[in-house]
Protein backbone atom coordinates (compact mmCIF):
# COMPACT_ATOMS: atom_id res chain seq x y z
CA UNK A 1 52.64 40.23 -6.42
CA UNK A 2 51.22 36.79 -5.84
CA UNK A 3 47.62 36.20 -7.28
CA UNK A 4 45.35 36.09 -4.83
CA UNK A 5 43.00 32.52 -4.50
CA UNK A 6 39.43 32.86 -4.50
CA UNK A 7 37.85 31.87 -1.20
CA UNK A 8 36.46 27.69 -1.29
CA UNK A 9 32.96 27.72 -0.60
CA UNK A 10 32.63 25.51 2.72
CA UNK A 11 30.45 22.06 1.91
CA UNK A 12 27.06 21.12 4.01
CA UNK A 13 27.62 18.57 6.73
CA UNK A 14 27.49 15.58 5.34
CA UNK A 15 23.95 13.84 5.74
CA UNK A 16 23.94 10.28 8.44
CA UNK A 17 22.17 7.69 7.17
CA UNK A 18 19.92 5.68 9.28
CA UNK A 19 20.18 2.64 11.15
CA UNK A 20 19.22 -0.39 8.61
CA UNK A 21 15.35 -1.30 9.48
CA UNK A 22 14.58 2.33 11.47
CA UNK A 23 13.76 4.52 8.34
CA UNK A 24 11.18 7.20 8.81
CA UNK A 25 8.85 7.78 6.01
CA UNK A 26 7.25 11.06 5.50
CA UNK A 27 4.53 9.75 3.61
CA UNK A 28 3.56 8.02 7.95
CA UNK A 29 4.47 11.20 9.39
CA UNK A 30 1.66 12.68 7.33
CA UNK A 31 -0.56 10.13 8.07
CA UNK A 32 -0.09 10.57 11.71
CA UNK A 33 0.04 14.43 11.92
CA UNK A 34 -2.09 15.73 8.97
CA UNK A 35 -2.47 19.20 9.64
CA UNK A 36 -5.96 19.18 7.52
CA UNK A 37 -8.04 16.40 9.26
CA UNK A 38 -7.96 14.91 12.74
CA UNK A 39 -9.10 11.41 11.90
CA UNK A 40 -9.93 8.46 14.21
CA UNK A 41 -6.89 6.39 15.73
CA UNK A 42 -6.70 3.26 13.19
CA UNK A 43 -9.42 4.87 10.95
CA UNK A 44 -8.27 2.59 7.91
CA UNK A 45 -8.22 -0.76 9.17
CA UNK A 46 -11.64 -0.69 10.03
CA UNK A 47 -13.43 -3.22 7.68
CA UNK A 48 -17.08 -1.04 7.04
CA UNK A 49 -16.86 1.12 4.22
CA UNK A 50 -19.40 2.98 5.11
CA UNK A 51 -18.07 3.73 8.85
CA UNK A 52 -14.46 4.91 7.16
CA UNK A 53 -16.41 7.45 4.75
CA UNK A 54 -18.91 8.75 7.47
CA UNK A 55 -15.78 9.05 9.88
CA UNK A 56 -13.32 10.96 7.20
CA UNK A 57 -16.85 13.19 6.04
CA UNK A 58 -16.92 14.45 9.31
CA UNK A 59 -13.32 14.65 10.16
CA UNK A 60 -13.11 16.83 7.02
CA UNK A 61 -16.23 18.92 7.90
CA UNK A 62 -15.43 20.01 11.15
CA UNK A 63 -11.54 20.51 10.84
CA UNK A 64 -11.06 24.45 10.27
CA UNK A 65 -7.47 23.91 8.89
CA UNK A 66 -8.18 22.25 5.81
CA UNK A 67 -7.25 24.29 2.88
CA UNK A 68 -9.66 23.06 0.11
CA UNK A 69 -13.53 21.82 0.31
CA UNK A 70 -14.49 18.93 3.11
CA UNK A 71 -15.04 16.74 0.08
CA UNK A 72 -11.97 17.05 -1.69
CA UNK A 73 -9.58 16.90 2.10
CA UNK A 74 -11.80 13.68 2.61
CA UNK A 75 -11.09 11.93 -0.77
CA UNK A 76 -7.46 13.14 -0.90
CA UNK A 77 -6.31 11.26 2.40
CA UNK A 78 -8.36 8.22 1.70
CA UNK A 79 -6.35 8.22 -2.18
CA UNK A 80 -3.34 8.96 -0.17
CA UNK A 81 -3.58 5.55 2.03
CA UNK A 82 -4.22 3.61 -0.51
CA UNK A 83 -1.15 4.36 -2.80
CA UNK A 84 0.82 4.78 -0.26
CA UNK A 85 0.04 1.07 0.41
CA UNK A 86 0.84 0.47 -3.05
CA UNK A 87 1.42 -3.51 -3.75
CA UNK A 88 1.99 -3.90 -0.16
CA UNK A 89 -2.18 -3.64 0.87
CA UNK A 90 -3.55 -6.71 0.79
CA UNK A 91 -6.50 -7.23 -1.80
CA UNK A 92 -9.13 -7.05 0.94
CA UNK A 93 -8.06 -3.71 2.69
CA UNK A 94 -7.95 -2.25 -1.21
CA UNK A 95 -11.75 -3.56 -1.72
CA UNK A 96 -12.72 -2.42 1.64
CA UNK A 97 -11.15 1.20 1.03
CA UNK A 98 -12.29 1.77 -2.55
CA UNK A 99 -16.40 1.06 -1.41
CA UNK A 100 -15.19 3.47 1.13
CA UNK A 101 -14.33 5.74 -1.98
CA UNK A 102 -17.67 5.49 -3.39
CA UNK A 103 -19.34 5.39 0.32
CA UNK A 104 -18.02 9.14 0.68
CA UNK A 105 -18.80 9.97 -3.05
CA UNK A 106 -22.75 9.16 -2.46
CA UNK A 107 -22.43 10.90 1.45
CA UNK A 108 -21.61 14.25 -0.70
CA UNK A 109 -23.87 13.91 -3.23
CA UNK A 110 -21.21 13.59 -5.91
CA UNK A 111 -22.28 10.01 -7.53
């Protein structure tokens, strides 16, 4: 009696690897399509810090999909843009969005 062979489990499709120069980032897709705030088209290259924090306070107040506070959805997408620019983001836009950071601190009453 011949032995019988256990059955090969079948491997996933291989994955394709994108086109050099057309990768998609998830970190933009999230930026684009944030299911907790709708914020302003170009929100964070505006250059007043105190126009990005009043913009993001009420993007964050009025969106009813947010899963923690207005304050918190607010300062987690502004941290989020500016690691995600990392080295890349020029000294100015950092500047510009960290007064922004303590612009929305002082709109919530959390100096």
């Amino acid at each position: 009696m011949a032995a019988k062979r256990k059955p090969q489990a079948r491997r996933p499709p291989a994955k394709r690897k994108a086109a050099p120069g057309s990768r998609t980032y998830w970190s933009a897709r999230v930026m684009q399509k944030s299911d907790a705030l709708d914020l302003k088209s170009r929100l964070f290259t505006w250059r007043d810090p105190k126009r990005i924090a009043r913009s993001l306070k009420q993007s964050a107040e009025h969106s009813r999909r947010r899963k923690a506070g207005p304050y918190q959805s607010a300062m987690s997408m502004l941290t989020f843009y500016i690691n995600r620019g990392g080295r890349k983001l020029p000294t100015d836009r950092k500047r510009v969005l960290t007064r922004a950071k303590t612009e929305l601190r002082r709109l919530f009453g959390r100096e």
